[in-house]
C-alpha atoms as a PDB file:
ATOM      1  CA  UNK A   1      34.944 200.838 -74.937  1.00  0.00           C
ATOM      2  CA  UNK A   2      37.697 199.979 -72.203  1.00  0.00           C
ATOM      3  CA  UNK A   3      38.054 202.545 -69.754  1.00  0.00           C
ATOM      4  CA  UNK A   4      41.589 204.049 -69.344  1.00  0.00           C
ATOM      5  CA  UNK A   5      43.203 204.549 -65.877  1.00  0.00           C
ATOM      6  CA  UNK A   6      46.192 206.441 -65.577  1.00  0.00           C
ATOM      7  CA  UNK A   7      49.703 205.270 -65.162  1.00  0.00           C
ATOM      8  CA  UNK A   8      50.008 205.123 -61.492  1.00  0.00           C
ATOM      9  CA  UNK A   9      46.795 201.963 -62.138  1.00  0.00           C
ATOM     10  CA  UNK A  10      47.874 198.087 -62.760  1.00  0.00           C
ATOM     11  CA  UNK A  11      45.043 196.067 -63.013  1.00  0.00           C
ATOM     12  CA  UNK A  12      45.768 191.857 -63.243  1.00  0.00           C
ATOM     13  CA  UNK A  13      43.320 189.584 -63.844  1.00  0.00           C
ATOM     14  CA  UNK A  14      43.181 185.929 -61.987  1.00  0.00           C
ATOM     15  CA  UNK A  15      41.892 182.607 -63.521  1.00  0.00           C
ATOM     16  CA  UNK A  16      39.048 182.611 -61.659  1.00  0.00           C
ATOM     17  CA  UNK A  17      37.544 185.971 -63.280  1.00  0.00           C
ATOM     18  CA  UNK A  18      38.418 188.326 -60.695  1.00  0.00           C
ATOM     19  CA  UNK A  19      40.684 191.573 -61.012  1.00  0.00           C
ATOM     20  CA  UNK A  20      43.491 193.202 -59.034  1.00  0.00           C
ATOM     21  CA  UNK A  21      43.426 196.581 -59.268  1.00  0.00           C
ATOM     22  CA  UNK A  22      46.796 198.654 -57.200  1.00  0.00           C
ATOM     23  CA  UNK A  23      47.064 202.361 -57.683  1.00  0.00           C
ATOM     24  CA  UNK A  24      48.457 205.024 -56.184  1.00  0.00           C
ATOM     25  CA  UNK A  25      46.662 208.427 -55.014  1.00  0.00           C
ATOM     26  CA  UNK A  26      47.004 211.697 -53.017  1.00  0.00           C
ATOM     27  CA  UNK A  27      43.504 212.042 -52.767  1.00  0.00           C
ATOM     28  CA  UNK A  28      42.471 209.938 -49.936  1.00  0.00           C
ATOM     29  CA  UNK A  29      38.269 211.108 -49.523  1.00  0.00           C
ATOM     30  CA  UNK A  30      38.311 210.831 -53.377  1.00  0.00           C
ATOM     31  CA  UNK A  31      39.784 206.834 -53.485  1.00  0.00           C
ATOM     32  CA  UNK A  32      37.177 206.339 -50.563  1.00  0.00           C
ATOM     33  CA  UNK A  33      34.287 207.841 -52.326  1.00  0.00           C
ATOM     34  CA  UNK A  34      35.382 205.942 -55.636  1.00  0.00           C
ATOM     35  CA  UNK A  35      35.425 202.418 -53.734  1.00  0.00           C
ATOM     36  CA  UNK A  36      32.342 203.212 -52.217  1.00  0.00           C
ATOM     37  CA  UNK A  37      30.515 204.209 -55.682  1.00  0.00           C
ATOM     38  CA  UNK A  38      31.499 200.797 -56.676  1.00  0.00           C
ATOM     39  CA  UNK A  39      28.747 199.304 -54.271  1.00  0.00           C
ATOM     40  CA  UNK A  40      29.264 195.296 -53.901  1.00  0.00           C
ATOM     41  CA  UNK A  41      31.490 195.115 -56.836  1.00  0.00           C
ATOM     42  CA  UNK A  42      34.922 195.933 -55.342  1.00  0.00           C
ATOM     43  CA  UNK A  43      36.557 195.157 -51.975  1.00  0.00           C
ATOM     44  CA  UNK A  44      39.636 196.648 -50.504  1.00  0.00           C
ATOM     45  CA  UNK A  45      41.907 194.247 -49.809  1.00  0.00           C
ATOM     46  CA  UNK A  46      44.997 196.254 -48.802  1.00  0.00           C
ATOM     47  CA  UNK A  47      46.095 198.525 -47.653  1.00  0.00           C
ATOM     48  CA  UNK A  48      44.671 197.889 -44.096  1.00  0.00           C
ATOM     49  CA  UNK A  49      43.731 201.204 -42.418  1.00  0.00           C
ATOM     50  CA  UNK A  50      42.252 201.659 -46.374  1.00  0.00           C
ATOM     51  CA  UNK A  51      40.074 198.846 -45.165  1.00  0.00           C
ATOM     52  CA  UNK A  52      38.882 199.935 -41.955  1.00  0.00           C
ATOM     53  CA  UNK A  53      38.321 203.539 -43.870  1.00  0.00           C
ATOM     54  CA  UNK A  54      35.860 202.184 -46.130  1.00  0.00           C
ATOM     55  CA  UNK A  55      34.309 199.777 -43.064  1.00  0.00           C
ATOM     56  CA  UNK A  56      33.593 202.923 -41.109  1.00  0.00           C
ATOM     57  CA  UNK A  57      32.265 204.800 -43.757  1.00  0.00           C
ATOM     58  CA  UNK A  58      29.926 202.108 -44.315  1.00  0.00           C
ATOM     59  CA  UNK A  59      28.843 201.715 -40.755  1.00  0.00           C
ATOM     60  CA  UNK A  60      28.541 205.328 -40.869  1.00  0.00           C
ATOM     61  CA  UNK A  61      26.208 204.399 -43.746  1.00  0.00           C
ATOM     62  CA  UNK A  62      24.099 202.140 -42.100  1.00  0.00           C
ATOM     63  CA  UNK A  63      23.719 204.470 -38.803  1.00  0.00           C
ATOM     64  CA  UNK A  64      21.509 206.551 -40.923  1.00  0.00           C
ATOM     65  CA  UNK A  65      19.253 204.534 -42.353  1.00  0.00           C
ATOM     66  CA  UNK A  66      19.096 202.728 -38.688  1.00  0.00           C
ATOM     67  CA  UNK A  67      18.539 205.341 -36.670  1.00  0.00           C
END
């Protein structure tokens, strides 16, 4: 079973297996939480300060299990 994404989702795949997802959202925290439930298996590549969002929250991350 394919999982649908709404219309505001275009996903492309390359030759080389991997996908390019683009979307568009309102809900900032909730596209940050998404990307971040996705582990290792997804990296933001644009937009930039979408980026350093998810690099934060993952330092953030790390703090606690460091400290």
């Amino acid at each position: 079973m394919q999982k649908r994404w709404p219309d505001s989702v275009s996903i492309s795949r390359n030759e080389d297996g991997t996908v390019i997802m683009r979307a568009q959202t309102s809900c900032f925290d909730g596209c940050i939480r998404w990307v971040l439930s996705q582990g290792n298996q997804i990296e933001v590549l644009k937009p930039e300060w979408l980026r350093k969002s998810v690099i934060e929250k993952l330092n953030e991350a790390i703090e606690v299990y460091y400290h």
